[in-house]
N, C-alpha and C. Protein backbone atom coordinates (compact mmCIF):
# COMPACT_ATOMS: atom_id res chain seq x y z
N UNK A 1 -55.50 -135.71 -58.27
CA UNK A 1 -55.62 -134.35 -58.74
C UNK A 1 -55.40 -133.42 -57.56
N UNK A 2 -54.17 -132.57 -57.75
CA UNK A 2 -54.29 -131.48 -56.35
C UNK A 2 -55.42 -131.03 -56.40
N UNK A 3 -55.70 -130.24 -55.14
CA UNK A 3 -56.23 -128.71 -55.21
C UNK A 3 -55.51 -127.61 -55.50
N UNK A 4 -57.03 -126.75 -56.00
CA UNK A 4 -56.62 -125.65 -56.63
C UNK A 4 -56.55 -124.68 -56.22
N UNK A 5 -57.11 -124.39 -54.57
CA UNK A 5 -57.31 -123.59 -53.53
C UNK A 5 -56.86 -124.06 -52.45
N UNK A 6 -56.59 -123.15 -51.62
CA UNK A 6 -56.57 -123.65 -50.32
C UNK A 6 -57.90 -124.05 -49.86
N UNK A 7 -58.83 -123.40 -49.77
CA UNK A 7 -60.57 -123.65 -49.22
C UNK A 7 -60.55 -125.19 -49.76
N UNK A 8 -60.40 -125.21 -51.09
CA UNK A 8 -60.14 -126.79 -51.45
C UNK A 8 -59.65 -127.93 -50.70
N UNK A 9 -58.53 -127.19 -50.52
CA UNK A 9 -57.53 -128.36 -49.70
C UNK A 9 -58.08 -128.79 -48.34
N UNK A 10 -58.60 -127.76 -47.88
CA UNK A 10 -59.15 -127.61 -46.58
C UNK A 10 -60.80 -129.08 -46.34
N UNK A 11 -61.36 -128.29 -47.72
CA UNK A 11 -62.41 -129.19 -47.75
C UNK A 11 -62.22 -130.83 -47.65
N UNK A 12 -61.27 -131.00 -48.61
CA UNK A 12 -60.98 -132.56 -48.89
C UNK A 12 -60.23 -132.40 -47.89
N UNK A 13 -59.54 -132.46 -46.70
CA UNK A 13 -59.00 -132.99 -45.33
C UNK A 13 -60.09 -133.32 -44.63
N UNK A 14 -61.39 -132.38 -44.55
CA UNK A 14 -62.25 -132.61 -43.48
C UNK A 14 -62.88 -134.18 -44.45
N UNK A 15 -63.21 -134.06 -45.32
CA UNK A 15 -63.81 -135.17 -46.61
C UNK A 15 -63.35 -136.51 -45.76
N UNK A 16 -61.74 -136.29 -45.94
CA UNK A 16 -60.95 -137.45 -45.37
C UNK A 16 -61.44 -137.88 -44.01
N UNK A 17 -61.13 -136.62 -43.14
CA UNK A 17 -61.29 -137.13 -41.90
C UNK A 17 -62.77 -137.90 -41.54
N UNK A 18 -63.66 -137.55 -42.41
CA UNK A 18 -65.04 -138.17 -42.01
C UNK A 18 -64.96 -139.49 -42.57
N UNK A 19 -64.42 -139.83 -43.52
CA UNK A 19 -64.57 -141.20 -44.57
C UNK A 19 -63.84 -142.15 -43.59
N UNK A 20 -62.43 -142.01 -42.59
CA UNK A 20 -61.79 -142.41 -42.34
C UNK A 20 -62.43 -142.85 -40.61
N UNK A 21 -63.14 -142.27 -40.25
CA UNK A 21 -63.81 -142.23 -39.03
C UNK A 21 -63.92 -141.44 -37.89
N UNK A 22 -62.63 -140.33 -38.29
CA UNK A 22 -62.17 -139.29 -37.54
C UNK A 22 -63.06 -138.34 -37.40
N UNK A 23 -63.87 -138.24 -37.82
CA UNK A 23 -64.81 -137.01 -37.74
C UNK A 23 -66.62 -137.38 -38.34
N UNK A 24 -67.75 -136.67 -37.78
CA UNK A 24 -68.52 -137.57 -38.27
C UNK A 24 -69.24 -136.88 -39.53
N UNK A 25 -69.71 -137.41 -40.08
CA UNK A 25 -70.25 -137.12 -42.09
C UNK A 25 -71.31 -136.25 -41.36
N UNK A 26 -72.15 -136.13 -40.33
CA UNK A 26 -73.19 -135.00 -40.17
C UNK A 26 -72.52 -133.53 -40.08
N UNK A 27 -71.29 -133.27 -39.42
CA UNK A 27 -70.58 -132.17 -39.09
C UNK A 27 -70.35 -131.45 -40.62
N UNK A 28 -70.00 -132.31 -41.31
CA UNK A 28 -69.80 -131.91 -42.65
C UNK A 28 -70.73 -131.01 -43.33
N UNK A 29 -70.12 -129.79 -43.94
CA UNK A 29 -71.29 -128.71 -45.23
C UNK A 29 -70.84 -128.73 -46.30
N UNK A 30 -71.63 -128.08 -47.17
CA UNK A 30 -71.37 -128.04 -48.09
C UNK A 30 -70.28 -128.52 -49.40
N UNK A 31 -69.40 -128.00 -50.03
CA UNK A 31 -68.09 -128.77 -50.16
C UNK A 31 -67.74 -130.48 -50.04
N UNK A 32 -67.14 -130.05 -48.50
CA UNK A 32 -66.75 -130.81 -48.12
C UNK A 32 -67.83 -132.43 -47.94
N UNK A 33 -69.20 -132.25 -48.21
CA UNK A 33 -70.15 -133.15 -47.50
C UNK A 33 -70.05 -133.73 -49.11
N UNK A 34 -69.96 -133.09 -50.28
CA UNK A 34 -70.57 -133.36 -51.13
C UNK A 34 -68.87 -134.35 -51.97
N UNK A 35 -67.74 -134.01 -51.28
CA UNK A 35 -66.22 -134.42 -51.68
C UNK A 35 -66.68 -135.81 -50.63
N UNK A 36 -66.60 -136.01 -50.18
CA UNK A 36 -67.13 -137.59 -48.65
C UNK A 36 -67.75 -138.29 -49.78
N UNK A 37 -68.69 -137.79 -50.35
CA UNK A 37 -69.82 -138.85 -51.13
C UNK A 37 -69.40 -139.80 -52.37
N UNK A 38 -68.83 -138.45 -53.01
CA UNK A 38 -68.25 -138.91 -54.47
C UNK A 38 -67.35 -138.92 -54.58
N UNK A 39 -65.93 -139.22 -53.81
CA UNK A 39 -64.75 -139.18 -54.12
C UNK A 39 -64.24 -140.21 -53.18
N UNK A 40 -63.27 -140.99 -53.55
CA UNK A 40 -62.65 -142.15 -53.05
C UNK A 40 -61.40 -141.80 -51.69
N UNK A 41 -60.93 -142.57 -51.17
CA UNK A 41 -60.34 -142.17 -50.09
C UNK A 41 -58.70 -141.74 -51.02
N UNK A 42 -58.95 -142.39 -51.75
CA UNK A 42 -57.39 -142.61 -52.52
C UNK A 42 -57.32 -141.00 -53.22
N UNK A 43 -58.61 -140.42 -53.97
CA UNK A 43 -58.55 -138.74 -54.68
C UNK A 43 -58.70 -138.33 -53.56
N UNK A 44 -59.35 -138.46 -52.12
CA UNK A 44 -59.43 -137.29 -51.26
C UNK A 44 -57.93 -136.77 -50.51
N UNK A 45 -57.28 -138.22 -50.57
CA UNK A 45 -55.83 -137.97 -49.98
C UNK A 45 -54.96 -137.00 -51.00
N UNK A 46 -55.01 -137.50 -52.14
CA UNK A 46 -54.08 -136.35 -52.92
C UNK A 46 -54.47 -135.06 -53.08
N UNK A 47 -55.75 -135.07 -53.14
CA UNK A 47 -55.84 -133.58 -52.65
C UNK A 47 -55.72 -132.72 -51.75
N UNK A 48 -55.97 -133.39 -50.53
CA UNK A 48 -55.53 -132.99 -48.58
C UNK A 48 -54.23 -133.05 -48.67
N UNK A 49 -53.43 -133.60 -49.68
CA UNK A 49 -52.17 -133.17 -49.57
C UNK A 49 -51.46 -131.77 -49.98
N UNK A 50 -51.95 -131.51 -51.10
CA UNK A 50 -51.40 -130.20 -52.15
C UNK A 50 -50.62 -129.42 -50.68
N UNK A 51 -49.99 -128.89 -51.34
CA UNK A 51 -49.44 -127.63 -50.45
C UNK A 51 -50.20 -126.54 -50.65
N UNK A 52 -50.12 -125.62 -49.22
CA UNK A 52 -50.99 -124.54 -49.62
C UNK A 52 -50.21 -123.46 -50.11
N UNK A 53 -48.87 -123.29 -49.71
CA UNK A 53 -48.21 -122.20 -50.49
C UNK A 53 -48.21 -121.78 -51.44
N UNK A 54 -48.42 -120.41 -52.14
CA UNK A 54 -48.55 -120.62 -53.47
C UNK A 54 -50.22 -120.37 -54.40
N UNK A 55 -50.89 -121.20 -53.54
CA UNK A 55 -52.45 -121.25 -53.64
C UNK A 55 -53.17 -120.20 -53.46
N UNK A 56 -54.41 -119.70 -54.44
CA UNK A 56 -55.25 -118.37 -53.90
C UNK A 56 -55.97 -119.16 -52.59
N UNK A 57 -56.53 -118.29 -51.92
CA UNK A 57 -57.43 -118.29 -50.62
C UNK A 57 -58.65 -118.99 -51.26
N UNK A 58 -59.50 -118.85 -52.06
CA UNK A 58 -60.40 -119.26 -53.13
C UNK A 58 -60.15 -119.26 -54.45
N UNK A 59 -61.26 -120.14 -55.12
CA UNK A 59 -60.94 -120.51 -56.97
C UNK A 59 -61.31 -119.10 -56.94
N UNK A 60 -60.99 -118.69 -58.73
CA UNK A 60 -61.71 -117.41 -58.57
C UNK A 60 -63.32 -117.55 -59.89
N UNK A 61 -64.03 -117.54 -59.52
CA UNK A 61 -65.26 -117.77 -60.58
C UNK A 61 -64.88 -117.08 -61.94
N UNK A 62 -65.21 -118.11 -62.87
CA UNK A 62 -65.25 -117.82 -64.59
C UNK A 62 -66.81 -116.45 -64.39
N UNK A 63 -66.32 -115.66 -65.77
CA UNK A 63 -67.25 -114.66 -65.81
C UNK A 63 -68.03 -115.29 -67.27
């Protein structure tokens, strides 16, 4: 599943980089700490991929 944001995309790279060993799971907030836990290395990659072009800066919240 892409992302739908850039902030998104952003999150699931750092996700990656901690799962993978590159970075460590304490550095991690919010988002991103909670994408590490429950998401597989295989959904975090397709989403660290999306392109950001194109993408809002943030989702925008349902009213």
């Amino acid at each position: 599943m892409p992302a739908r944001s850039k902030k998104q995309q952003m999150a699931a790279g750092a996700a990656l980089a901690a799962k993978r060993g590159k970075r460590s799971k304490s550095s991690l907030k919010g988002p991103s700490r909670s994408m590490a836990k429950s998401m597989s290395q295989k959904e975090l990659r397709k989403m660290a991929k999306t392109k950001r072009k194109g993408k809002p800066t943030s989702k925008r919240k349902k009213r």
